[in-house]
Each structure stands twice: as structure tokens, then as C-alpha cells.
PDB file of N, CA and C in Angstrom:
ATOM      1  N   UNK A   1     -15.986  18.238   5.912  1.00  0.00           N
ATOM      2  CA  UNK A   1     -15.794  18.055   4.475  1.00  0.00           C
ATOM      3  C   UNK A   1     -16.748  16.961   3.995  1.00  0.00           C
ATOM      4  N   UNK A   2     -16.997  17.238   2.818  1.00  0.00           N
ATOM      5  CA  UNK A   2     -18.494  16.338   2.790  1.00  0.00           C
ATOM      6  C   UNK A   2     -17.720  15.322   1.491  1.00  0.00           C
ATOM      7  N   UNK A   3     -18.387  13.916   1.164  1.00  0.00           N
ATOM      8  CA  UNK A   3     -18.146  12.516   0.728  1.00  0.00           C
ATOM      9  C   UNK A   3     -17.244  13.003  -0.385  1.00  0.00           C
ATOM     10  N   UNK A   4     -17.803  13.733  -0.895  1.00  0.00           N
ATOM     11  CA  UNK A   4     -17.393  13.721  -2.133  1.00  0.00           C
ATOM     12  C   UNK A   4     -15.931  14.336  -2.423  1.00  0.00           C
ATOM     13  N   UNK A   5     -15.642  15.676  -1.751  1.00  0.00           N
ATOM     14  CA  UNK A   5     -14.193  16.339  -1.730  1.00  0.00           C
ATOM     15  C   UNK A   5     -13.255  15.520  -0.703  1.00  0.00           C
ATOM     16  N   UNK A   6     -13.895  14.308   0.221  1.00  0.00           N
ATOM     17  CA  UNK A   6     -12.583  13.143   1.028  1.00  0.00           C
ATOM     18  C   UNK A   6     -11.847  12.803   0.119  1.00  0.00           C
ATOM     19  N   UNK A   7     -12.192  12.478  -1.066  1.00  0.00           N
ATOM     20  CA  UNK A   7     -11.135  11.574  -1.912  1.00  0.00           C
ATOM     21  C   UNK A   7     -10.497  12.579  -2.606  1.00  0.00           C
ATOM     22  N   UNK A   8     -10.483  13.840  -3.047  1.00  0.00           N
ATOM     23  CA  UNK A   8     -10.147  14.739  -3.863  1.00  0.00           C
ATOM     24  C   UNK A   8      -8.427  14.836  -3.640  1.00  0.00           C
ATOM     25  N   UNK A   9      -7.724  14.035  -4.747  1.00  0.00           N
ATOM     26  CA  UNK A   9      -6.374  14.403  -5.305  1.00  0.00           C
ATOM     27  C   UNK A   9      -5.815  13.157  -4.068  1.00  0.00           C
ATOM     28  N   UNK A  10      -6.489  11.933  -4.848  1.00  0.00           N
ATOM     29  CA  UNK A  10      -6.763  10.808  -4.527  1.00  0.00           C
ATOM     30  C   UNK A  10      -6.411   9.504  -5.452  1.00  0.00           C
ATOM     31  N   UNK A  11      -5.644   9.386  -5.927  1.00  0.00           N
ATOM     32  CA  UNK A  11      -6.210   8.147  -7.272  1.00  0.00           C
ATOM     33  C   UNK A  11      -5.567   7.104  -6.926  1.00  0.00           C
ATOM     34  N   UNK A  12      -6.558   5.834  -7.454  1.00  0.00           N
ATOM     35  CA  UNK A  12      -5.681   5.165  -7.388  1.00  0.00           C
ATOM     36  C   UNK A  12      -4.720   4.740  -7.512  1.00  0.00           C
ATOM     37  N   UNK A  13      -3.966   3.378  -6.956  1.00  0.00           N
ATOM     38  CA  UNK A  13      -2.376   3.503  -6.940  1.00  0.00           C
ATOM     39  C   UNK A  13      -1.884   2.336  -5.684  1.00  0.00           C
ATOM     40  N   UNK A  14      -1.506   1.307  -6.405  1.00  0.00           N
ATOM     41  CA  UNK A  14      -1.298   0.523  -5.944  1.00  0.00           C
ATOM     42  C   UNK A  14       0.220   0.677  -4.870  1.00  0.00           C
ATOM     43  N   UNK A  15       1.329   1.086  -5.395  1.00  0.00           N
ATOM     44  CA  UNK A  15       1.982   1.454  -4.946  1.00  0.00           C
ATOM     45  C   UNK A  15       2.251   2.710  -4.227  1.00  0.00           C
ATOM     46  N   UNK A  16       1.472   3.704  -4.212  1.00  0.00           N
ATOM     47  CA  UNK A  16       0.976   4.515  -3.224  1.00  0.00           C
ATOM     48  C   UNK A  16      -0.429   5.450  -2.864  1.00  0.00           C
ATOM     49  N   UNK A  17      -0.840   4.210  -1.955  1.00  0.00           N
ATOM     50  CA  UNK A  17      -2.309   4.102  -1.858  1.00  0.00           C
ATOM     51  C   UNK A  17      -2.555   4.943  -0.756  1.00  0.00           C
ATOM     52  N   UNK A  18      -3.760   5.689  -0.951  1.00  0.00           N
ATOM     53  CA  UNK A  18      -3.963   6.876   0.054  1.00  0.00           C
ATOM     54  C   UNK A  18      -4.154   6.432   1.275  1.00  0.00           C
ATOM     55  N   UNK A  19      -4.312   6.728   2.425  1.00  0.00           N
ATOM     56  CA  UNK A  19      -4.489   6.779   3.858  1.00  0.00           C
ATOM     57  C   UNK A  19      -5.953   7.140   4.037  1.00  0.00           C
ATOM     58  N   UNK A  20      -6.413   6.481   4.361  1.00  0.00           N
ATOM     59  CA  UNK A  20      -7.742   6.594   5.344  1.00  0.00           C
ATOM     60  C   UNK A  20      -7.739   8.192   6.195  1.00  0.00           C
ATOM     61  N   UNK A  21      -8.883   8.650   5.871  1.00  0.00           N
ATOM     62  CA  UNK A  21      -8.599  10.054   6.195  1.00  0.00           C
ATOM     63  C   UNK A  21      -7.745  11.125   6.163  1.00  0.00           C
ATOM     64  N   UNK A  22      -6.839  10.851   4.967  1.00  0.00           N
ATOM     65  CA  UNK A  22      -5.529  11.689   4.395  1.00  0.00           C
ATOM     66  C   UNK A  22      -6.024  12.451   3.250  1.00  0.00           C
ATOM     67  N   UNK A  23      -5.728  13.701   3.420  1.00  0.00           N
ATOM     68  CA  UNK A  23      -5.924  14.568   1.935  1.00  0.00           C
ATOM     69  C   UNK A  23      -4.887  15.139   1.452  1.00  0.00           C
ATOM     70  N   UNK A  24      -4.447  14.768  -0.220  1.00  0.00           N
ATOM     71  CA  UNK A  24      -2.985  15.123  -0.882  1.00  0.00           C
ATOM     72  C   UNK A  24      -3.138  16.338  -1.657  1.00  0.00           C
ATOM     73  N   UNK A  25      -3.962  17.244  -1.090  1.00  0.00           N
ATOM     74  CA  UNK A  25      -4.036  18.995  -1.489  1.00  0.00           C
ATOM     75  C   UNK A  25      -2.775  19.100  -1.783  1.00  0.00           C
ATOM     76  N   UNK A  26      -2.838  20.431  -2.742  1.00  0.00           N
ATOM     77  CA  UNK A  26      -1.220  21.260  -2.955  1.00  0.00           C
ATOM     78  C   UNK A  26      -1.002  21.537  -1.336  1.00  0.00           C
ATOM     79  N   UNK A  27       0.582  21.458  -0.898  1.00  0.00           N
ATOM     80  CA  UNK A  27       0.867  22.107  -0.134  1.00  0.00           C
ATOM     81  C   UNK A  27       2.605  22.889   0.144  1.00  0.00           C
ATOM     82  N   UNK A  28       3.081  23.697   0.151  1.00  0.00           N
ATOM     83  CA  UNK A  28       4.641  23.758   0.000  1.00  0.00           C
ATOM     84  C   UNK A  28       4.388  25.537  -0.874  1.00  0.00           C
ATOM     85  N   UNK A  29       5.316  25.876  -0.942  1.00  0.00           N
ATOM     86  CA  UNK A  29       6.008  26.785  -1.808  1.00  0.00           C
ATOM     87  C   UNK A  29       5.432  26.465  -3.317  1.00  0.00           C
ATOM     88  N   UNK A  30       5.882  25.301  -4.043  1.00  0.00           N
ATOM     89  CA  UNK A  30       5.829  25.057  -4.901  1.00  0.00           C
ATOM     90  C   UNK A  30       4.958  23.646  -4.674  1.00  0.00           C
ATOM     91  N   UNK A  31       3.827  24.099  -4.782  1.00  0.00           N
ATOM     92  CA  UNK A  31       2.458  23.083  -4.515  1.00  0.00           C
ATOM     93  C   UNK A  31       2.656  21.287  -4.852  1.00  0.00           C
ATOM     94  N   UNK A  32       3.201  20.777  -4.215  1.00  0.00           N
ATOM     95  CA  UNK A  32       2.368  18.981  -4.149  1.00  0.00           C
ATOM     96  C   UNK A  32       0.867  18.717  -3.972  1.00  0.00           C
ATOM     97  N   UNK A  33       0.471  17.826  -5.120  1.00  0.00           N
ATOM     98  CA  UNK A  33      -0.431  17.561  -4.665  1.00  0.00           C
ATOM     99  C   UNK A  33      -0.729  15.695  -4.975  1.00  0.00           C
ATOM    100  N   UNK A  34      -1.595  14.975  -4.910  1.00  0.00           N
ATOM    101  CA  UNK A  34      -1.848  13.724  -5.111  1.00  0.00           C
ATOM    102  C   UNK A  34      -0.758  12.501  -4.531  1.00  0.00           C
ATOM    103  N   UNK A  35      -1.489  11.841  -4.068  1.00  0.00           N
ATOM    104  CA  UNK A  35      -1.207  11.067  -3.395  1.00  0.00           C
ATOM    105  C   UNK A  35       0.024  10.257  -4.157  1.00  0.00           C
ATOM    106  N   UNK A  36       0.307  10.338  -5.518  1.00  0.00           N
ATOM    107  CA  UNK A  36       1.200   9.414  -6.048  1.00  0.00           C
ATOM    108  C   UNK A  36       2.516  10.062  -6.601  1.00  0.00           C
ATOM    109  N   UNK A  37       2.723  11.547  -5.545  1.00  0.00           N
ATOM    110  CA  UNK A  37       3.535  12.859  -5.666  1.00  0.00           C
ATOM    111  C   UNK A  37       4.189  12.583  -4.032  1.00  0.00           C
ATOM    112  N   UNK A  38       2.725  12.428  -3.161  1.00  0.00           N
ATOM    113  CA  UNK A  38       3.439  12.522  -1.913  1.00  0.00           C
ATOM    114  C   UNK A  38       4.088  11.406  -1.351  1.00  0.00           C
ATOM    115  N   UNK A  39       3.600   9.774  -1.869  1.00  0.00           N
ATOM    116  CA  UNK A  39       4.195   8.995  -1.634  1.00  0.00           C
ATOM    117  C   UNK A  39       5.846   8.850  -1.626  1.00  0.00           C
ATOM    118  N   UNK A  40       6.650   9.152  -2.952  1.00  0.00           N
ATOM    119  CA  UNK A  40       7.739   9.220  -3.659  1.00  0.00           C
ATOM    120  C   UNK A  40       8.466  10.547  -2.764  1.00  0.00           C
ATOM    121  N   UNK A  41       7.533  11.651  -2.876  1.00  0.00           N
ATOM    122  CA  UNK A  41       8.233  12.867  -2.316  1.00  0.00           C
ATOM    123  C   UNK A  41       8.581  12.467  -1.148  1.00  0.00           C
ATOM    124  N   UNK A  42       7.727  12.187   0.020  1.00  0.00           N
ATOM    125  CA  UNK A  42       8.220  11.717   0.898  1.00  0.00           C
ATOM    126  C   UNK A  42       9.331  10.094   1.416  1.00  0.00           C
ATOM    127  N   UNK A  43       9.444   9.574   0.504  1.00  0.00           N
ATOM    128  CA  UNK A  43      10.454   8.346   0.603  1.00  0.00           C
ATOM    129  C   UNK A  43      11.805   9.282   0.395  1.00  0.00           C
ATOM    130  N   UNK A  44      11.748   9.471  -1.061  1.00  0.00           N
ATOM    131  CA  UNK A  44      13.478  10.275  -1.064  1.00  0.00           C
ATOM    132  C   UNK A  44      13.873  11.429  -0.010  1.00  0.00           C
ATOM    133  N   UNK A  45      12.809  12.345   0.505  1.00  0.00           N
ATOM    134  CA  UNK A  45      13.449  13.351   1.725  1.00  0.00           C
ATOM    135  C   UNK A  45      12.957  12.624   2.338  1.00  0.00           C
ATOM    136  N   UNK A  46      12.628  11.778   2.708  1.00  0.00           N
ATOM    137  CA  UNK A  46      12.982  10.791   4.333  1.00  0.00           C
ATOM    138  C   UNK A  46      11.338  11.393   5.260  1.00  0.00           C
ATOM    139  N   UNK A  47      10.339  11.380   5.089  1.00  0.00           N
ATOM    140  CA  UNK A  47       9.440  10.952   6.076  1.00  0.00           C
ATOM    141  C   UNK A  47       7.954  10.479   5.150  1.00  0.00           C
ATOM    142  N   UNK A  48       7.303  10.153   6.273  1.00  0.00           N
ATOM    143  CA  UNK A  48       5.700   9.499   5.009  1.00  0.00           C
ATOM    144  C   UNK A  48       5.228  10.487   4.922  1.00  0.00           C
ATOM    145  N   UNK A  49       5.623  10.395   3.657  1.00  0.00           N
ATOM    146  CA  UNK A  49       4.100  10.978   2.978  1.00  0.00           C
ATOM    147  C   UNK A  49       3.019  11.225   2.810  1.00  0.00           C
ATOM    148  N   UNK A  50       2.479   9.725   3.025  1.00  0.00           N
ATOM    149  CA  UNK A  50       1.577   9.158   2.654  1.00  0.00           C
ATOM    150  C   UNK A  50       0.968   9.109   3.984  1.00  0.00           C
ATOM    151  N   UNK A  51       0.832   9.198   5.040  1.00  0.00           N
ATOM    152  CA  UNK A  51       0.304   8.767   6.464  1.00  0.00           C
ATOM    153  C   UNK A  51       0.470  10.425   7.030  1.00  0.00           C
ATOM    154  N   UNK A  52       1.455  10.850   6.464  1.00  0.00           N
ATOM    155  CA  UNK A  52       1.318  12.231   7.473  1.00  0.00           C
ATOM    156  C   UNK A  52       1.825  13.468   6.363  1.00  0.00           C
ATOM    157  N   UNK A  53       0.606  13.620   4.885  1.00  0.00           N
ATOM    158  CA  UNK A  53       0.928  15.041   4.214  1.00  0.00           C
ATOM    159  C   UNK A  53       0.948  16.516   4.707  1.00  0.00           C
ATOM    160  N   UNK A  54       0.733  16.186   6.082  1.00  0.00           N
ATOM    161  CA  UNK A  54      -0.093  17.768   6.746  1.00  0.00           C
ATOM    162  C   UNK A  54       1.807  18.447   7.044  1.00  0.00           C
ATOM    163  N   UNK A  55       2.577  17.220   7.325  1.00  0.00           N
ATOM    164  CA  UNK A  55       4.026  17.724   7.441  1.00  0.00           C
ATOM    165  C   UNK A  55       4.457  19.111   6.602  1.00  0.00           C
ATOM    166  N   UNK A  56       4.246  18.637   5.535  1.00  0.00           N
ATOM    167  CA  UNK A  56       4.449  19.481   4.131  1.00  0.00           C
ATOM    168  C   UNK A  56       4.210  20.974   5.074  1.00  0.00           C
ATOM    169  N   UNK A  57       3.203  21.177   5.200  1.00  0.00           N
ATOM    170  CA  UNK A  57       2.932  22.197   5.602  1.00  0.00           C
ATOM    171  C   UNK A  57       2.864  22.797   7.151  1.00  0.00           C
ATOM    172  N   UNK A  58       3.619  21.797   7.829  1.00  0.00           N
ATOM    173  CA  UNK A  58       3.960  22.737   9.188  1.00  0.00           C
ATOM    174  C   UNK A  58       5.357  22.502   9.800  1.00  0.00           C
ATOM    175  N   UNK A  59       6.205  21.627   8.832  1.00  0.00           N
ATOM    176  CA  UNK A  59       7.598  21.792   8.732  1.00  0.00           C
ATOM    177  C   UNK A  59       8.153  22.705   7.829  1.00  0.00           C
ATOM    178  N   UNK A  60       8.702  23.586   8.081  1.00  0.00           N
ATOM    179  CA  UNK A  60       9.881  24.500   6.818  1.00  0.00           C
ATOM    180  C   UNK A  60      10.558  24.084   5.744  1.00  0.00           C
ATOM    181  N   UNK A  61      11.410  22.553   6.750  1.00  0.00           N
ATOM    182  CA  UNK A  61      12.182  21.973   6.045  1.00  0.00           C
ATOM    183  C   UNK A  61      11.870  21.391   5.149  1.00  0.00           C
ATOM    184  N   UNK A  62      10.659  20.571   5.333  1.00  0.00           N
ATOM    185  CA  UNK A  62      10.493  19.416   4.673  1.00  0.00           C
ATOM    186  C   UNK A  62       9.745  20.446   3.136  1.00  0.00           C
ATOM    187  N   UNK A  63       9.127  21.576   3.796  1.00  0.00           N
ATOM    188  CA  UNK A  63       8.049  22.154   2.832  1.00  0.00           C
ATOM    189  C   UNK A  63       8.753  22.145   1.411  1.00  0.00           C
ATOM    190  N   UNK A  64      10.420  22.877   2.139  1.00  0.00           N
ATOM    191  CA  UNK A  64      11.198  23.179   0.559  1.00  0.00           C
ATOM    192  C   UNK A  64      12.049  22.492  -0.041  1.00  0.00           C
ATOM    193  N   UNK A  65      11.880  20.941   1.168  1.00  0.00           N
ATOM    194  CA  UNK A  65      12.145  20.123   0.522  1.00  0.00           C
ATOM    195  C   UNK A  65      11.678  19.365  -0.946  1.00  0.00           C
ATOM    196  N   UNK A  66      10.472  19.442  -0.546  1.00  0.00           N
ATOM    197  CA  UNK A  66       9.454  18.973  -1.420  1.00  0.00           C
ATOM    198  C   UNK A  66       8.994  19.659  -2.745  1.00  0.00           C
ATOM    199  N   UNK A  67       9.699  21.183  -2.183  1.00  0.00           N
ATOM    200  CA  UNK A  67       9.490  22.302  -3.537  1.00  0.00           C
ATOM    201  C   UNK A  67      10.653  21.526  -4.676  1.00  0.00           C
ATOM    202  N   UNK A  68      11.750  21.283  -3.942  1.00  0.00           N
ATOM    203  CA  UNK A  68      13.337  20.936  -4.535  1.00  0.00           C
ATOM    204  C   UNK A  68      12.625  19.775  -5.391  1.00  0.00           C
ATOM    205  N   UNK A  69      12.384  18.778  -4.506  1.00  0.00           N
ATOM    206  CA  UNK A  69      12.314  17.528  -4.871  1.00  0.00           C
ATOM    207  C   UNK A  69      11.118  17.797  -6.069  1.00  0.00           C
ATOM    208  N   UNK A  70      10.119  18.481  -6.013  1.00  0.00           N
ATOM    209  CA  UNK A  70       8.763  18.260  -7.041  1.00  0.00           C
ATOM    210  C   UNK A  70       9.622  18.730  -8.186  1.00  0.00           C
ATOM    211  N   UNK A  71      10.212  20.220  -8.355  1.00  0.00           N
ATOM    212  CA  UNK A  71      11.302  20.910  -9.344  1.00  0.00           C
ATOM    213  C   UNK A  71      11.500  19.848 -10.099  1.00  0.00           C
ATOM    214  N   UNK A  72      12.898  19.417  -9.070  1.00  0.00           N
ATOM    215  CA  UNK A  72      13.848  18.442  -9.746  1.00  0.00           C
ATOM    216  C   UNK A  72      12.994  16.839 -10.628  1.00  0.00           C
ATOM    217  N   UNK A  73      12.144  16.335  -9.990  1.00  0.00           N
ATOM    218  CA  UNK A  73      11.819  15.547 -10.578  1.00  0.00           C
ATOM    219  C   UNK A  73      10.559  15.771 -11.679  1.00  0.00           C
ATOM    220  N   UNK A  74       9.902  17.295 -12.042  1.00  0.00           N
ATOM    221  CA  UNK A  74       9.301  17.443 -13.347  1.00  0.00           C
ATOM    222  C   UNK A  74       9.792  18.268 -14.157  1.00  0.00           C
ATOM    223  N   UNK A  75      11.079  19.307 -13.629  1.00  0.00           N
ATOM    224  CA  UNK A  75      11.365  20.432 -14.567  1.00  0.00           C
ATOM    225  C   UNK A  75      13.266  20.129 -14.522  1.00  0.00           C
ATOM    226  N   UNK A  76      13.973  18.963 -14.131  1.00  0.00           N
ATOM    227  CA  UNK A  76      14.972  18.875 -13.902  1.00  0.00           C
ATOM    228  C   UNK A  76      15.610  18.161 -14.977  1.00  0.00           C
ATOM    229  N   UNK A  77      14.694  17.471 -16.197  1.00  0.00           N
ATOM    230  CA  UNK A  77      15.579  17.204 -17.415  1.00  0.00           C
ATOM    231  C   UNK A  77      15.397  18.110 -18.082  1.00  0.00           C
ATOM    232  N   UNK A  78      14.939  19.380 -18.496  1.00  0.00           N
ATOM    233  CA  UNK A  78      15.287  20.099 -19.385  1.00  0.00           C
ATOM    234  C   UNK A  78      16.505  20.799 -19.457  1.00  0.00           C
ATOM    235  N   UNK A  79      17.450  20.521 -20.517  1.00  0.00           N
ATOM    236  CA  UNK A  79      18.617  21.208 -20.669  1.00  0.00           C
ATOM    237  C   UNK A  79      18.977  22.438 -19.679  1.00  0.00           C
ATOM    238  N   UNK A  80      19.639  23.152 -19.269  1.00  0.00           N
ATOM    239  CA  UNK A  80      19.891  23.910 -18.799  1.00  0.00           C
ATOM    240  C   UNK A  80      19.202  24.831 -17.616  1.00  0.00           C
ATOM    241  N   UNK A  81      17.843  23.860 -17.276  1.00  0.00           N
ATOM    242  CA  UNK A  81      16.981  24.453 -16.008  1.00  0.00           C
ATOM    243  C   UNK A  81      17.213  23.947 -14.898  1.00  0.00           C
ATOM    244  N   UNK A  82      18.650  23.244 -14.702  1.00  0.00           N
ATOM    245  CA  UNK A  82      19.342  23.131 -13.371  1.00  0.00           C
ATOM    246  C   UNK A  82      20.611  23.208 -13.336  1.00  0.00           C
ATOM    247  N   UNK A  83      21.502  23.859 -14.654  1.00  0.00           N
ATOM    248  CA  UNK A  83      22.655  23.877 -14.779  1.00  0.00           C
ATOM    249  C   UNK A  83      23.327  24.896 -14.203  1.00  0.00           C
ATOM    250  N   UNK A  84      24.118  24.497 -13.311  1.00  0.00           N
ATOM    251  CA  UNK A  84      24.411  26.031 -12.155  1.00  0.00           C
ATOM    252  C   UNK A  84      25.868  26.531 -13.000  1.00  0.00           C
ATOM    253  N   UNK A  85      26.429  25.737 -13.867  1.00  0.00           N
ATOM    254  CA  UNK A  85      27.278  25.518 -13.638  1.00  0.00           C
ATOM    255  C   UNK A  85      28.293  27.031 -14.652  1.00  0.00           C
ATOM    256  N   UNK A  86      27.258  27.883 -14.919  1.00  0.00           N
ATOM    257  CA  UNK A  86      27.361  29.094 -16.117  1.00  0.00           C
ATOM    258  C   UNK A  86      28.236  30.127 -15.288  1.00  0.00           C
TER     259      UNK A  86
END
């Protein structure tokens, strides 16, 4: 991979700063991508993120975990797009 696509879906971010030779491509069911997605994604389901994104994609669990978790935390306040309860 050449200089320029290493950093790609990369930004800065003090509080979750990329890894030295880590790339935060979409990966999952329902695509993660950037480093300041995988940081967070990975703290609340419980492994790094940030040091090891390749998980995403060769665990099951974690994959749809991360589908849940991305959902819930950009499409989970709209009224009734998690209300099971009908």
C-alpha cells in the first residue's frame, strides 16, 4: 500500500489516535470505518479497537457487534427506529 492510502480513514484525534500501521477501512455487516468509530466501538463491546481493527472482520461476534453498536449509536435516537416495543 503506497504513502498516501496508510493514513486513509485516519484523522486526527487526540482521544483516539490511530496505531502505527493500523487501517480503520469499513469493516462488519454494517461498515465501521475511522479510527474515531473504532476507538469507542471497541471500548463499549469490550476489545481494542484501535490496536487490533482487523478483529472486526475475522470475529462473527464482534463483527455484529459493531453493526449493533454503529446502528445504535447513529440511527438509535430517532423516534421509533429501535422501538420493539409495537
Amino acid at each position: 500500500m503506497d504513502g498516501a492510502s496508510k493514513n486513509y480513514y485516519c484523522k486526527d484525534n487526540m482521544q483516539w489516535p490511530c496505531q502505527p500501521g493500523k487501517q480503520y477501512y469499513g469493516r462488519g455487516p454494517l461498515q465501521i470505518s475511522w479510527n474515531y468509530n473504532y476507538g469507542p466501538a471497541g471500548m463499549d463491546i469490550g476489545f481494542d479497537g484501535l490496536r487490533n481493527p482487523e478483529k472486526v472482520a475475522q470475529d462473527a461476534t464482534v463483527s455484529f457487534k459493531t453493526t449493533l453498536w454503529f446502528w445504535m449509536k447513529n440511527f438509535g435516537v430517532n423516534p421509533g427506529s429501535n422501538d420493539l416495543s409495537c
